[in-house]
N, C-alpha and C. Protein backbone atom coordinates (compact mmCIF):
# COMPACT_ATOMS: atom_id res chain seq x y z
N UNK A 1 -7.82 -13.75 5.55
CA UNK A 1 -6.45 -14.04 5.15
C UNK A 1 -6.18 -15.52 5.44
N UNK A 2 -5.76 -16.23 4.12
CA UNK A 2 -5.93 -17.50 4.51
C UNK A 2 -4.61 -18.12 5.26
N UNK A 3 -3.81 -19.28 5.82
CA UNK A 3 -2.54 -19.57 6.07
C UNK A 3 -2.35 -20.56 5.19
N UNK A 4 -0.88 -20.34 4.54
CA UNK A 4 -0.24 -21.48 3.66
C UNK A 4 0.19 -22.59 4.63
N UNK A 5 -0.38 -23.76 5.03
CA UNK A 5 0.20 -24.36 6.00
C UNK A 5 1.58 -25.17 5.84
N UNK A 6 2.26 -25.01 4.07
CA UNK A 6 3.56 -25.55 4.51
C UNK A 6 4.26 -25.10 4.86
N UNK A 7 4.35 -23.32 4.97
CA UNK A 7 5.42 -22.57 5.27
C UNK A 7 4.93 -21.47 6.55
N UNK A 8 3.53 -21.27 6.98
CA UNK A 8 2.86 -20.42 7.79
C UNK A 8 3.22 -19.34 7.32
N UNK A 9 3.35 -18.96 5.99
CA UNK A 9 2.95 -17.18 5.59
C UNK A 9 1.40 -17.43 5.32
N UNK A 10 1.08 -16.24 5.42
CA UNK A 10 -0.05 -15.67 4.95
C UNK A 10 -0.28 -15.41 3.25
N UNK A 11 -1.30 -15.95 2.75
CA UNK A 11 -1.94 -15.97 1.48
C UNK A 11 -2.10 -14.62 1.34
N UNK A 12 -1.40 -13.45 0.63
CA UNK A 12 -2.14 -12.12 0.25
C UNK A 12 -1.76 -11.40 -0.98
N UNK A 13 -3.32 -11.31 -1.46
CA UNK A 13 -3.92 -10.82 -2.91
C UNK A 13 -3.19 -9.20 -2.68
N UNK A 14 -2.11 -9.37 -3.94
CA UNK A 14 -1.92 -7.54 -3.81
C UNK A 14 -2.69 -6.79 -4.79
N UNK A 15 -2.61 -5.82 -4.16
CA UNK A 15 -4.17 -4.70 -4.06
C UNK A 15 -3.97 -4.42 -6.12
N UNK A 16 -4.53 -3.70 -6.81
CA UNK A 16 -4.66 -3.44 -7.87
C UNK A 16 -3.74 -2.77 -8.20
N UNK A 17 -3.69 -1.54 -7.36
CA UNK A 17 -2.30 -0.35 -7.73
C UNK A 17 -1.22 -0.35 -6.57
N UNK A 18 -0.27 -1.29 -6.78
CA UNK A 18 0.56 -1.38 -5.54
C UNK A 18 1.97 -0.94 -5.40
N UNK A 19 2.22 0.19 -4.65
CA UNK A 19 2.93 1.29 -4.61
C UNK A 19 4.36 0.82 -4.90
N UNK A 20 5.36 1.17 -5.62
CA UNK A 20 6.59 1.35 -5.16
C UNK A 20 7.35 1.72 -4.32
N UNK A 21 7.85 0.39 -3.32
CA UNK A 21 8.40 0.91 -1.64
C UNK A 21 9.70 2.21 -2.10
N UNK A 22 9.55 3.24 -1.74
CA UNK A 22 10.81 4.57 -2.13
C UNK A 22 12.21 3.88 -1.30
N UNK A 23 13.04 3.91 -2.05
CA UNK A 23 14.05 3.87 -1.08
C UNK A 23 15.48 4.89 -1.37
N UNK A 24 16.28 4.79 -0.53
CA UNK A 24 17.51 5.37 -0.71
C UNK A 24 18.37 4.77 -1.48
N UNK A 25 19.57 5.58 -2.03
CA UNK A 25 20.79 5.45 -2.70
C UNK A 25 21.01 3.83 -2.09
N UNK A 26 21.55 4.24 -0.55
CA UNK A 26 21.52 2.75 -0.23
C UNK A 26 20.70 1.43 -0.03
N UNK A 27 19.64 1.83 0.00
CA UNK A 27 18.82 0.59 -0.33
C UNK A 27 17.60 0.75 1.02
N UNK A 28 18.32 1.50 1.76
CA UNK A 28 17.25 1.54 3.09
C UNK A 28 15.53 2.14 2.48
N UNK A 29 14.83 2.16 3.12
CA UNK A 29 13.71 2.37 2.93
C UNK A 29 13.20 4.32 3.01
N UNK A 30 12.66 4.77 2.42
CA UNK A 30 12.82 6.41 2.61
C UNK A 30 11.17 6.49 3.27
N UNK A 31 11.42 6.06 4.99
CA UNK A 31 9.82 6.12 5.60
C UNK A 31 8.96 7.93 5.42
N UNK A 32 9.60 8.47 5.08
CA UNK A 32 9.10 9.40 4.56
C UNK A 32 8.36 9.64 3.59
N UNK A 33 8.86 9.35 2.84
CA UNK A 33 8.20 9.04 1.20
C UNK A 33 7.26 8.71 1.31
N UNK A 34 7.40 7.14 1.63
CA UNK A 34 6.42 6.21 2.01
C UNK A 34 5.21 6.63 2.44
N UNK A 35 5.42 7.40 3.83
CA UNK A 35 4.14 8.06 4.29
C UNK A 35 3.44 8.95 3.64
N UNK A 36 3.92 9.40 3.09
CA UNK A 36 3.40 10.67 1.91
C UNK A 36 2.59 9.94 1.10
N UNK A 37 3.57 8.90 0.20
CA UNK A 37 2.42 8.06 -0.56
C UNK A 37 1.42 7.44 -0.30
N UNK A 38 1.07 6.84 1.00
CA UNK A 38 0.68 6.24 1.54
C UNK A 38 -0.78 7.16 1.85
N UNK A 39 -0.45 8.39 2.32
CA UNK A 39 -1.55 9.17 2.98
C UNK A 39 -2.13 10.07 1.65
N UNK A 40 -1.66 10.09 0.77
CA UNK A 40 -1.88 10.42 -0.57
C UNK A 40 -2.88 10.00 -1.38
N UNK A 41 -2.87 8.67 -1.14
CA UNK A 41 -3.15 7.17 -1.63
C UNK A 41 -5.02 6.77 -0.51
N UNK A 42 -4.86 7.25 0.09
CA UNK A 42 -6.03 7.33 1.61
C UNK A 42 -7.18 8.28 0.78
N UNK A 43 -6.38 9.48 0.58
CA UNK A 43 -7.28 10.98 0.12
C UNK A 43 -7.72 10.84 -0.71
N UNK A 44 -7.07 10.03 -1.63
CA UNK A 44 -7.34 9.92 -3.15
C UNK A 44 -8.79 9.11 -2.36
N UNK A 45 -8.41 8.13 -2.43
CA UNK A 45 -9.85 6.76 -2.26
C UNK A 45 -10.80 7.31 -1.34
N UNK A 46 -10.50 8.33 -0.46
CA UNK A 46 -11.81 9.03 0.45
C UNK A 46 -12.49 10.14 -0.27
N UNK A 47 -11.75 10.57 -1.59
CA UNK A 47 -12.44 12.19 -1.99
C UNK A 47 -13.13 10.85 -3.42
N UNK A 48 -12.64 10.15 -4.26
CA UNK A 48 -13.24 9.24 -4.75
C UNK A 48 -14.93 9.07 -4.34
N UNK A 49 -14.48 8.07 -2.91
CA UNK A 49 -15.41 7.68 -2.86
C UNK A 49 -16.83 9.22 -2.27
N UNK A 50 -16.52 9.95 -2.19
CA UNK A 50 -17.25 11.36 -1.64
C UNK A 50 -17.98 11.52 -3.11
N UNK A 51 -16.92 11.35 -3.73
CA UNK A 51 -17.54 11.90 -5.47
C UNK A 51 -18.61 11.15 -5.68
N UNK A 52 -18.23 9.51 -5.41
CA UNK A 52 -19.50 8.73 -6.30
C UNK A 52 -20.43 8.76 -5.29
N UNK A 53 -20.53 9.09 -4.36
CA UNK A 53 -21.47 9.51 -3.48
C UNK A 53 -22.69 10.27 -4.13
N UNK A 54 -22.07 11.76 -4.49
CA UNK A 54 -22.93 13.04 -4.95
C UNK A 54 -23.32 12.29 -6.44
């Protein structure tokens, strides 16, 4: 991860399929969701990669 040194963020490449953060009516974040997608998103790319395995 490289550093932008005029501002010190971090340089980062987003991933290919990059999720829509869920949120609420009000705008807050729905960490629920999130985790779901998130661990969803894990299974998928671990049973994937199991497949191209066999």
């Amino acid at each position: 991860m490289a550093m932008n040194a005029m501002n010190g963020k971090a340089d980062v490449a987003a991933p290919e399929a990059t999720l829509a953060i869920p949120r609420f009516e009000d705008g807050f974040v729905n960490m629920r969701e999130l985790l779901r997608q998130l661990a969803e998103s894990v299974v998928n790319e671990i049973m994937s990669a199991e497949a191209d395995q066999l």
